[in-house]
PDB file of N, CA and C in Angstrom:
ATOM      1  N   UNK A   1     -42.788 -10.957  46.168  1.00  0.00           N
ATOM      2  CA  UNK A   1     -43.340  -9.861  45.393  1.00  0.00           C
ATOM      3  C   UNK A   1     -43.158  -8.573  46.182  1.00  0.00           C
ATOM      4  N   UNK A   2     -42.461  -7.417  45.633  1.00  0.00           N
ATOM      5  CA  UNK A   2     -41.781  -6.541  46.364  1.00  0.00           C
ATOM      6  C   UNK A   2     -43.244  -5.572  46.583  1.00  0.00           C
ATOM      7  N   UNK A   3     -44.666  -5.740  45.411  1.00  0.00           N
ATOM      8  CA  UNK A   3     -45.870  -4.690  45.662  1.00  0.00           C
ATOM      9  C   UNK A   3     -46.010  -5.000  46.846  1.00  0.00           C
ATOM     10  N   UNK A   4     -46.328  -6.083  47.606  1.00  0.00           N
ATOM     11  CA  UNK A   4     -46.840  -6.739  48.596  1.00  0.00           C
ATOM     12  C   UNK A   4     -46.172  -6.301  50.297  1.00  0.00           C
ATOM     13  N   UNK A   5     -44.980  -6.071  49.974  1.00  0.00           N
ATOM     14  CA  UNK A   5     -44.688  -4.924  50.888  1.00  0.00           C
ATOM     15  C   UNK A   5     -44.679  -3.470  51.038  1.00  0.00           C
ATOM     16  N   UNK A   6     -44.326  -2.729  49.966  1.00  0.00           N
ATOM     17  CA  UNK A   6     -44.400  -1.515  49.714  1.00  0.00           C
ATOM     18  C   UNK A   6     -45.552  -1.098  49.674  1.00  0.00           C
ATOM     19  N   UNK A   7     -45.917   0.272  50.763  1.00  0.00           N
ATOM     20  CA  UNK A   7     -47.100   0.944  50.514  1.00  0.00           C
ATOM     21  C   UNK A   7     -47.292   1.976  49.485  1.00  0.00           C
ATOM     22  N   UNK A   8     -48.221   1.736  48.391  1.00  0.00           N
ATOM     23  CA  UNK A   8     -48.773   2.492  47.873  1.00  0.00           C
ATOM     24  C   UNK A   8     -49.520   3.641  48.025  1.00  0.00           C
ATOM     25  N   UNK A   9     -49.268   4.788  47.142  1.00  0.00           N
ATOM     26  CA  UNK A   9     -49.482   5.897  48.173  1.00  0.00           C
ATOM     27  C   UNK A   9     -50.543   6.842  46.484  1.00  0.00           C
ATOM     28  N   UNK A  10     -51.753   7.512  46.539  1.00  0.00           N
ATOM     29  CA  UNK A  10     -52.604   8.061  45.211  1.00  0.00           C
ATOM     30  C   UNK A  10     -53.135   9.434  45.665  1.00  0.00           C
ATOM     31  N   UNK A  11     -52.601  10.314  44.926  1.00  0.00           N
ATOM     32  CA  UNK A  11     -53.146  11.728  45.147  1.00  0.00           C
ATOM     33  C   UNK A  11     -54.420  12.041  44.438  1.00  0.00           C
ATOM     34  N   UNK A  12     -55.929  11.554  44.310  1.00  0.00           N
ATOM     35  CA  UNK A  12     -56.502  11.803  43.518  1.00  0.00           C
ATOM     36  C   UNK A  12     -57.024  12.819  43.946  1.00  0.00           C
ATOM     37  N   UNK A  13     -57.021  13.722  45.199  1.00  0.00           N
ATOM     38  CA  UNK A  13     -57.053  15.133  45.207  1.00  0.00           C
ATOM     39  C   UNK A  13     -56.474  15.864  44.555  1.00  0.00           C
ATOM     40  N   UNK A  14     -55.421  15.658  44.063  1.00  0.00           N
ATOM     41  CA  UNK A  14     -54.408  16.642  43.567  1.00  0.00           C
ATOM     42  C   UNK A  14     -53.486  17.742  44.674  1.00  0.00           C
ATOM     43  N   UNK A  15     -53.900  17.542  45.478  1.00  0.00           N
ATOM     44  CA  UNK A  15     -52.972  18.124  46.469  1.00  0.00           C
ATOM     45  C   UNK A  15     -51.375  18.344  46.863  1.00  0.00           C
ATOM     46  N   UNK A  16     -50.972  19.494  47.145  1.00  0.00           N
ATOM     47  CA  UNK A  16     -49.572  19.576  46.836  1.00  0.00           C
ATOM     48  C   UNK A  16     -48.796  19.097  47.490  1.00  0.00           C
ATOM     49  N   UNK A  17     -49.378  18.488  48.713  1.00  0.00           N
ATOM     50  CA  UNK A  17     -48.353  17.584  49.749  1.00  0.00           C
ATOM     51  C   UNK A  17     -48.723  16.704  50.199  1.00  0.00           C
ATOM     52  N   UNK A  18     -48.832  15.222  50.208  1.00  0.00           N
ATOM     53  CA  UNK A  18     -49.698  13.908  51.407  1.00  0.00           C
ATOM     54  C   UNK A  18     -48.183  14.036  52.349  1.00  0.00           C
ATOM     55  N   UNK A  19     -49.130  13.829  53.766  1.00  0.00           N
ATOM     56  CA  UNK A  19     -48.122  13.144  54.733  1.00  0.00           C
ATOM     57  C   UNK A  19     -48.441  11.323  55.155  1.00  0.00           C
ATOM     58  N   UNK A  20     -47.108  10.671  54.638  1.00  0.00           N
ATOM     59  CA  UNK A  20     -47.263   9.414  55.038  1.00  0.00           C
ATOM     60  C   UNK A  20     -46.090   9.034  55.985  1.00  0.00           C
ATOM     61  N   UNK A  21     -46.137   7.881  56.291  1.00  0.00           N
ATOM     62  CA  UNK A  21     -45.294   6.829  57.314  1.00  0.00           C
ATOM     63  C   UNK A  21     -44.445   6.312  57.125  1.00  0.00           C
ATOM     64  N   UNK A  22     -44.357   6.219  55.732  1.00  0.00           N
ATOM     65  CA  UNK A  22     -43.174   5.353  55.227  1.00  0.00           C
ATOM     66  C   UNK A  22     -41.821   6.246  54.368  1.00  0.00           C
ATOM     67  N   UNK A  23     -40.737   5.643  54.286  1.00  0.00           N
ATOM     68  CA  UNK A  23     -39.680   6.137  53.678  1.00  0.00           C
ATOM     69  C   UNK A  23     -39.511   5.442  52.400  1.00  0.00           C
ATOM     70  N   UNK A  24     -40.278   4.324  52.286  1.00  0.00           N
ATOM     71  CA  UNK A  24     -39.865   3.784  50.866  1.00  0.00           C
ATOM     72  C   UNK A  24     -41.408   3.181  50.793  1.00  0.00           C
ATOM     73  N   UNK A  25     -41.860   3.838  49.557  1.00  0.00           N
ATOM     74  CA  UNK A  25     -42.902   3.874  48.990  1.00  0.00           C
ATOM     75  C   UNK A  25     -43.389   3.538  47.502  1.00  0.00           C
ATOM     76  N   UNK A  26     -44.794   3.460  46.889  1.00  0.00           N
ATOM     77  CA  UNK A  26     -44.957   3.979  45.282  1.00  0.00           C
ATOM     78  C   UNK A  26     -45.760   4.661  45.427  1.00  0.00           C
ATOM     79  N   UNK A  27     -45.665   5.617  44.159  1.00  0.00           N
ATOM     80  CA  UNK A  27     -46.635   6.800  44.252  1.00  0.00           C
ATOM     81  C   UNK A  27     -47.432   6.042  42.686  1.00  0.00           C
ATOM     82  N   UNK A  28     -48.639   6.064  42.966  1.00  0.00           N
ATOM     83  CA  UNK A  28     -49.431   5.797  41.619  1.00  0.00           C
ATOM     84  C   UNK A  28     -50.283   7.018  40.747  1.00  0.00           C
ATOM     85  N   UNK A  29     -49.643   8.303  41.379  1.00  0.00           N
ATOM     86  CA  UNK A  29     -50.552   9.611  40.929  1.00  0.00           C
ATOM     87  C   UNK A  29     -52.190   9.855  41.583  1.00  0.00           C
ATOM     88  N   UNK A  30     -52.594   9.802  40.630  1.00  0.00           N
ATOM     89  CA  UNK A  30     -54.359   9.703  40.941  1.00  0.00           C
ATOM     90  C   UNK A  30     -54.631   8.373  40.683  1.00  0.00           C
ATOM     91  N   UNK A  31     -55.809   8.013  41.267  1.00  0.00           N
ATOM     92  CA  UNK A  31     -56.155   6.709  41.391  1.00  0.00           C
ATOM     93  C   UNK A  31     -56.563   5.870  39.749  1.00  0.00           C
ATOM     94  N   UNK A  32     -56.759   4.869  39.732  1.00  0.00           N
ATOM     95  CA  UNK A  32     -56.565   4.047  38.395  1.00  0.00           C
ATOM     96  C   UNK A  32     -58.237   4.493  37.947  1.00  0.00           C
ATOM     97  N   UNK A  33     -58.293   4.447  36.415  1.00  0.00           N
ATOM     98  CA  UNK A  33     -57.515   4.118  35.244  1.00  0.00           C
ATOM     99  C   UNK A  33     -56.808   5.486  35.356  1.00  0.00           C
ATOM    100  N   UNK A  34     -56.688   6.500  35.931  1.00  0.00           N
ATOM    101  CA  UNK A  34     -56.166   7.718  35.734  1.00  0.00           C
ATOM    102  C   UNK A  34     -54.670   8.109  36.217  1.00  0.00           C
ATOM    103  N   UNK A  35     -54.032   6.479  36.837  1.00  0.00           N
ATOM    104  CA  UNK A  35     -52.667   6.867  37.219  1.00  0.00           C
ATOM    105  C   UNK A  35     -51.860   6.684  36.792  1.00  0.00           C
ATOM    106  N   UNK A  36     -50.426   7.449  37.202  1.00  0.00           N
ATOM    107  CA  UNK A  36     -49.455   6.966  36.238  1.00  0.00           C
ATOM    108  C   UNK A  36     -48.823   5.534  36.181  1.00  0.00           C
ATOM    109  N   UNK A  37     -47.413   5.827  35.550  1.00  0.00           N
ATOM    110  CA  UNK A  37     -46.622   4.073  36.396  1.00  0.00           C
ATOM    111  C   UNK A  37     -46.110   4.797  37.890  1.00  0.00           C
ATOM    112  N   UNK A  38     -46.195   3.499  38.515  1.00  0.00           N
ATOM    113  CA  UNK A  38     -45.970   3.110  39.838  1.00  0.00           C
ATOM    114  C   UNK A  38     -44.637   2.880  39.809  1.00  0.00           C
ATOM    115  N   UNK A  39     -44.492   4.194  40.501  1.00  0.00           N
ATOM    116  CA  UNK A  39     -42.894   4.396  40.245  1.00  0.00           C
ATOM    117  C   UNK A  39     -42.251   4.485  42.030  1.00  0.00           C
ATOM    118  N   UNK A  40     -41.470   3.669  42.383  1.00  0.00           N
ATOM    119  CA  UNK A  40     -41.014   3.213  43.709  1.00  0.00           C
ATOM    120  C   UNK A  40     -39.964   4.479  44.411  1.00  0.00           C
ATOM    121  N   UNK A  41     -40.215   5.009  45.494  1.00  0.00           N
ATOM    122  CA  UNK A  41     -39.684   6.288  45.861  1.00  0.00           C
ATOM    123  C   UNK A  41     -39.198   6.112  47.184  1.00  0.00           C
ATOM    124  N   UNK A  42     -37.769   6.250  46.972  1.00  0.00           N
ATOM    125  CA  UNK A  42     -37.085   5.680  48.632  1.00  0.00           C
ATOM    126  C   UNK A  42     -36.778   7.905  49.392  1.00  0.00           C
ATOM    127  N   UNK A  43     -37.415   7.910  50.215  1.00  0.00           N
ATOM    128  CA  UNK A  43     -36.919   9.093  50.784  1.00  0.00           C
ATOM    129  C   UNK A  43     -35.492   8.971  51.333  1.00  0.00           C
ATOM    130  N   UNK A  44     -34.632   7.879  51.896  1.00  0.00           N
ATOM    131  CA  UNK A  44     -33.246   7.919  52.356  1.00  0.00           C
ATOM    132  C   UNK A  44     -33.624   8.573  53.450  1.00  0.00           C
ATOM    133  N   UNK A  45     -32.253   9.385  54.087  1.00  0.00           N
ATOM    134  CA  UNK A  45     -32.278  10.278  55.021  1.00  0.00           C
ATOM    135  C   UNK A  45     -33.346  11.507  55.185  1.00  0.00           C
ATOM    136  N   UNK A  46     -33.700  11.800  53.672  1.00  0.00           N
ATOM    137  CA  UNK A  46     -34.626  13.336  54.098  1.00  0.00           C
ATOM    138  C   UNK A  46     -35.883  13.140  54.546  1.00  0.00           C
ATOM    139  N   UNK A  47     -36.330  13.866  54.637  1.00  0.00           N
ATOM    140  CA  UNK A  47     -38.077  13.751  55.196  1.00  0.00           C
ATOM    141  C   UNK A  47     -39.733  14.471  54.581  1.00  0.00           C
ATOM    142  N   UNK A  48     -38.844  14.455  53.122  1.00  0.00           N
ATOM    143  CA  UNK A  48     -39.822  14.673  52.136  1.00  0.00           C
ATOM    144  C   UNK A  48     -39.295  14.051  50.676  1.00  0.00           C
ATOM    145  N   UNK A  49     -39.894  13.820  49.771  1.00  0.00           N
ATOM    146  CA  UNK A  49     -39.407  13.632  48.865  1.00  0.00           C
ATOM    147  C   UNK A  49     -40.530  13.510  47.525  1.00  0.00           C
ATOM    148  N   UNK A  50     -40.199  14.326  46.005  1.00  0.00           N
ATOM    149  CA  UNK A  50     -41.414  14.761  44.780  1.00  0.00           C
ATOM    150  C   UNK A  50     -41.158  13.742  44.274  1.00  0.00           C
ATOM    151  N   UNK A  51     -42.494  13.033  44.309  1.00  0.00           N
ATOM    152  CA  UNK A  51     -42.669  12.141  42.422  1.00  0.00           C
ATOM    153  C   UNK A  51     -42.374  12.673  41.327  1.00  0.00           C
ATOM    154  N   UNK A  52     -41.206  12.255  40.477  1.00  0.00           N
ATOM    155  CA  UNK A  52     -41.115  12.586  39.505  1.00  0.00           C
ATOM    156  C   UNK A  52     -41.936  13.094  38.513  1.00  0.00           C
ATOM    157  N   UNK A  53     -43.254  12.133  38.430  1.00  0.00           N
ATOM    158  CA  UNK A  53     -44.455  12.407  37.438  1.00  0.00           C
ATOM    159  C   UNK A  53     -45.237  13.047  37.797  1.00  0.00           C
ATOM    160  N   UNK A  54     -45.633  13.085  38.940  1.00  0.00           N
ATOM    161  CA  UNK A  54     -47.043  13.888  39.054  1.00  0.00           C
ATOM    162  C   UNK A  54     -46.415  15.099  39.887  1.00  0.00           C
ATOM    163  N   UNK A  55     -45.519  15.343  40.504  1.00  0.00           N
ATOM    164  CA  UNK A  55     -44.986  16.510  41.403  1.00  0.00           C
ATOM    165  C   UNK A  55     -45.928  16.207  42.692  1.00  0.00           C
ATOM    166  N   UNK A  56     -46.148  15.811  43.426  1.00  0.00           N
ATOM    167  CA  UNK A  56     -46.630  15.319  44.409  1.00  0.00           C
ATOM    168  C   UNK A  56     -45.838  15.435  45.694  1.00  0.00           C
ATOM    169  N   UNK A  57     -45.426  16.075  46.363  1.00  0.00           N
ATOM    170  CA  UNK A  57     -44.462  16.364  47.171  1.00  0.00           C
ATOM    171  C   UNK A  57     -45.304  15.429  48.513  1.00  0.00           C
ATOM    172  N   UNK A  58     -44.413  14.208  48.982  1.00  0.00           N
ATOM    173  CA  UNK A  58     -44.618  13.439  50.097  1.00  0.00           C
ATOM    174  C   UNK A  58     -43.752  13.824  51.311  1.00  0.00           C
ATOM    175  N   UNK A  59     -44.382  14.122  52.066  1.00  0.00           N
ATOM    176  CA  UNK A  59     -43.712  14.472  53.589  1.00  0.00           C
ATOM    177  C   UNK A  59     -43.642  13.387  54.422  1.00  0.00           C
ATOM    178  N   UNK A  60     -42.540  12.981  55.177  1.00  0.00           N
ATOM    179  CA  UNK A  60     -42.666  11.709  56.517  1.00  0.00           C
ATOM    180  C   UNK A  60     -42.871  12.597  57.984  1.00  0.00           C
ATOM    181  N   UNK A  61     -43.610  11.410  58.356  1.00  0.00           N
ATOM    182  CA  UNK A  61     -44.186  11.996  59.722  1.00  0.00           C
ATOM    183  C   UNK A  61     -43.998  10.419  60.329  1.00  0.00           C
ATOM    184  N   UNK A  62     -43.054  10.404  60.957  1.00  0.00           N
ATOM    185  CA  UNK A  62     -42.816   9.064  61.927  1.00  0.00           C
ATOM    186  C   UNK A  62     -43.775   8.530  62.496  1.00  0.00           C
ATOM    187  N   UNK A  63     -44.824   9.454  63.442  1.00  0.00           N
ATOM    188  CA  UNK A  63     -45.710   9.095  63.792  1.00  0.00           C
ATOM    189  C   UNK A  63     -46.672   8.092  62.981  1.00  0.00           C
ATOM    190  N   UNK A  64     -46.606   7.701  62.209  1.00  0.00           N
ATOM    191  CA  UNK A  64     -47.634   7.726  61.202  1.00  0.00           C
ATOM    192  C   UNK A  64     -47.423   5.902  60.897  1.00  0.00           C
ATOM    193  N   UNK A  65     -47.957   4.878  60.861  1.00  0.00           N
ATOM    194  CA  UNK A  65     -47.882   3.448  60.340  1.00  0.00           C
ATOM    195  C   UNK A  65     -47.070   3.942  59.191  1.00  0.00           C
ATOM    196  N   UNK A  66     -46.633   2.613  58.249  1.00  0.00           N
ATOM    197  CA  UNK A  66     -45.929   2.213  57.385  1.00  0.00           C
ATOM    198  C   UNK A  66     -47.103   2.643  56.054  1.00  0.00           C
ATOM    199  N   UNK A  67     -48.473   2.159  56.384  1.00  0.00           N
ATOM    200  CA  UNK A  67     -49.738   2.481  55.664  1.00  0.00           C
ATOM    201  C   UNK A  67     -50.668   3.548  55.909  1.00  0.00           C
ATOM    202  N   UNK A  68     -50.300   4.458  56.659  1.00  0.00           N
ATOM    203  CA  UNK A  68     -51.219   5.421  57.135  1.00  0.00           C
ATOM    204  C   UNK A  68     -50.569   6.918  56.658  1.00  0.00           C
ATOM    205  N   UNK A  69     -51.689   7.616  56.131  1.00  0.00           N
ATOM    206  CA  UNK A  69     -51.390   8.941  55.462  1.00  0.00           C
ATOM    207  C   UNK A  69     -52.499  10.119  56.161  1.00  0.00           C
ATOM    208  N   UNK A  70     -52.136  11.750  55.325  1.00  0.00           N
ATOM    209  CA  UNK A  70     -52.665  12.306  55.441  1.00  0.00           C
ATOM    210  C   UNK A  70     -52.983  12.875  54.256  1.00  0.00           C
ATOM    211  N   UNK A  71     -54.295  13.044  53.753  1.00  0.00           N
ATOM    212  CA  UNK A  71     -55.212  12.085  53.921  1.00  0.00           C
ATOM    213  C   UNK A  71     -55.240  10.659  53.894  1.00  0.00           C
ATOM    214  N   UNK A  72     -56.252  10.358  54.619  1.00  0.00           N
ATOM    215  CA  UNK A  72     -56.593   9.077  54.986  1.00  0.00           C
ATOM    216  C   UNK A  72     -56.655   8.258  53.971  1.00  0.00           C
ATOM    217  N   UNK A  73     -57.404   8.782  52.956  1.00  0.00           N
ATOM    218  CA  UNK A  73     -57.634   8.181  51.374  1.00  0.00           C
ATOM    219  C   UNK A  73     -56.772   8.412  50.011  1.00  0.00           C
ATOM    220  N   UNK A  74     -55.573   8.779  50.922  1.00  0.00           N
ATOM    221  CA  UNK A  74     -54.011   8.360  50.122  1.00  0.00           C
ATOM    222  C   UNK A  74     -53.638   7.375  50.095  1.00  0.00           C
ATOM    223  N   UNK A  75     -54.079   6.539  50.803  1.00  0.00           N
ATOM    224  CA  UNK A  75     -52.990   5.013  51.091  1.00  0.00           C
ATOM    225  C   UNK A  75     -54.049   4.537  49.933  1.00  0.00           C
ATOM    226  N   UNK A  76     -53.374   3.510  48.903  1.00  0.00           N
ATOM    227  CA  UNK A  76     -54.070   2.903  47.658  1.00  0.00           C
ATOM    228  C   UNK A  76     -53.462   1.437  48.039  1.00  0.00           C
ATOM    229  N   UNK A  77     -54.542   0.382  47.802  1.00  0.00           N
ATOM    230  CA  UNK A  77     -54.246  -0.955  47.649  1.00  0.00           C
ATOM    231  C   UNK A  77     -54.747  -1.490  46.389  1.00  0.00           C
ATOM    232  N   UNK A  78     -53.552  -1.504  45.687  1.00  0.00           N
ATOM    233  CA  UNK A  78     -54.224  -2.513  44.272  1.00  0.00           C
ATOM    234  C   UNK A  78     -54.626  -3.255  44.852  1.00  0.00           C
ATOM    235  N   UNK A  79     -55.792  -3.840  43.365  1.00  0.00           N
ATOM    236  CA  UNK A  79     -57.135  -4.942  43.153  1.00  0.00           C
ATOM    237  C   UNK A  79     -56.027  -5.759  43.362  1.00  0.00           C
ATOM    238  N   UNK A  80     -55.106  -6.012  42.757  1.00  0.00           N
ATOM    239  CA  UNK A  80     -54.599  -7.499  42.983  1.00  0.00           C
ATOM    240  C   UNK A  80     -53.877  -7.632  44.391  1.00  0.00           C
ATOM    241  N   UNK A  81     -53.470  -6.854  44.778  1.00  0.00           N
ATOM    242  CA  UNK A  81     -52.927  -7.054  46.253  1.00  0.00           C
ATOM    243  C   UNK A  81     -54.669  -7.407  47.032  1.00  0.00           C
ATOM    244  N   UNK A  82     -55.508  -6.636  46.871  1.00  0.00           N
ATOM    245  CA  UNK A  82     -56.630  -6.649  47.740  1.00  0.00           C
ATOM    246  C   UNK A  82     -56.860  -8.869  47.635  1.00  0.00           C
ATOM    247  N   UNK A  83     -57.011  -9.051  46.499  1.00  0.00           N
ATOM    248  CA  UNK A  83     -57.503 -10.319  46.119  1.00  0.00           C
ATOM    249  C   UNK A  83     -56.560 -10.807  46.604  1.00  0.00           C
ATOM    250  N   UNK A  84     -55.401 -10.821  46.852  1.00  0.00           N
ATOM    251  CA  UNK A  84     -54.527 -12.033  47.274  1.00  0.00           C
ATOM    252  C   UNK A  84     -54.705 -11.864  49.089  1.00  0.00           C
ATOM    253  N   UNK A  85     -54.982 -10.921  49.366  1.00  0.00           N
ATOM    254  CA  UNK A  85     -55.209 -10.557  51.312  1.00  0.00           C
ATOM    255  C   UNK A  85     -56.136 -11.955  51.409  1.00  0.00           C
TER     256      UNK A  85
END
């Protein structure tokens, strides 16, 4: 199951930029019932890259885990990923 690796990433601030860790990600918008589809976002070479849907502009910061953002309460774990941990 490809969710199960990929970190999920939820702007329910609305904020115009999260910094996360990872280069290949999903962005779920704002947090559920209020998000969009979970749409899978490979940065490649650059070191930012916009969600299509929500305009959410994600920045990489190497420093940073695979799961760790800025804010802290960007990183989103679906219910069903949580239940299968």
């Amino acid at each position: 199951m490809a969710d199960a690796a990929v970190p999920h990433f939820a702007n329910d601030h609305g904020l115009d930029k999260i910094v996360i860790g990872a280069r290949e990600f999903m962005c779920v918008g704002a947090l559920p019932p209020f998000d969009h589809p979970h749409v899978f976002l490979d940065m490649g070479g650059d070191s930012e890259k916009l969600c299509p849907y929500c305009g959410t502009r994600y920045v990489l910061d190497p420093s940073l885990g695979a799961k760790a953002s800025i804010p802290a309460d960007a990183f989103y774990q679906p219910v069903t990923l949580r239940a299968a941990v």
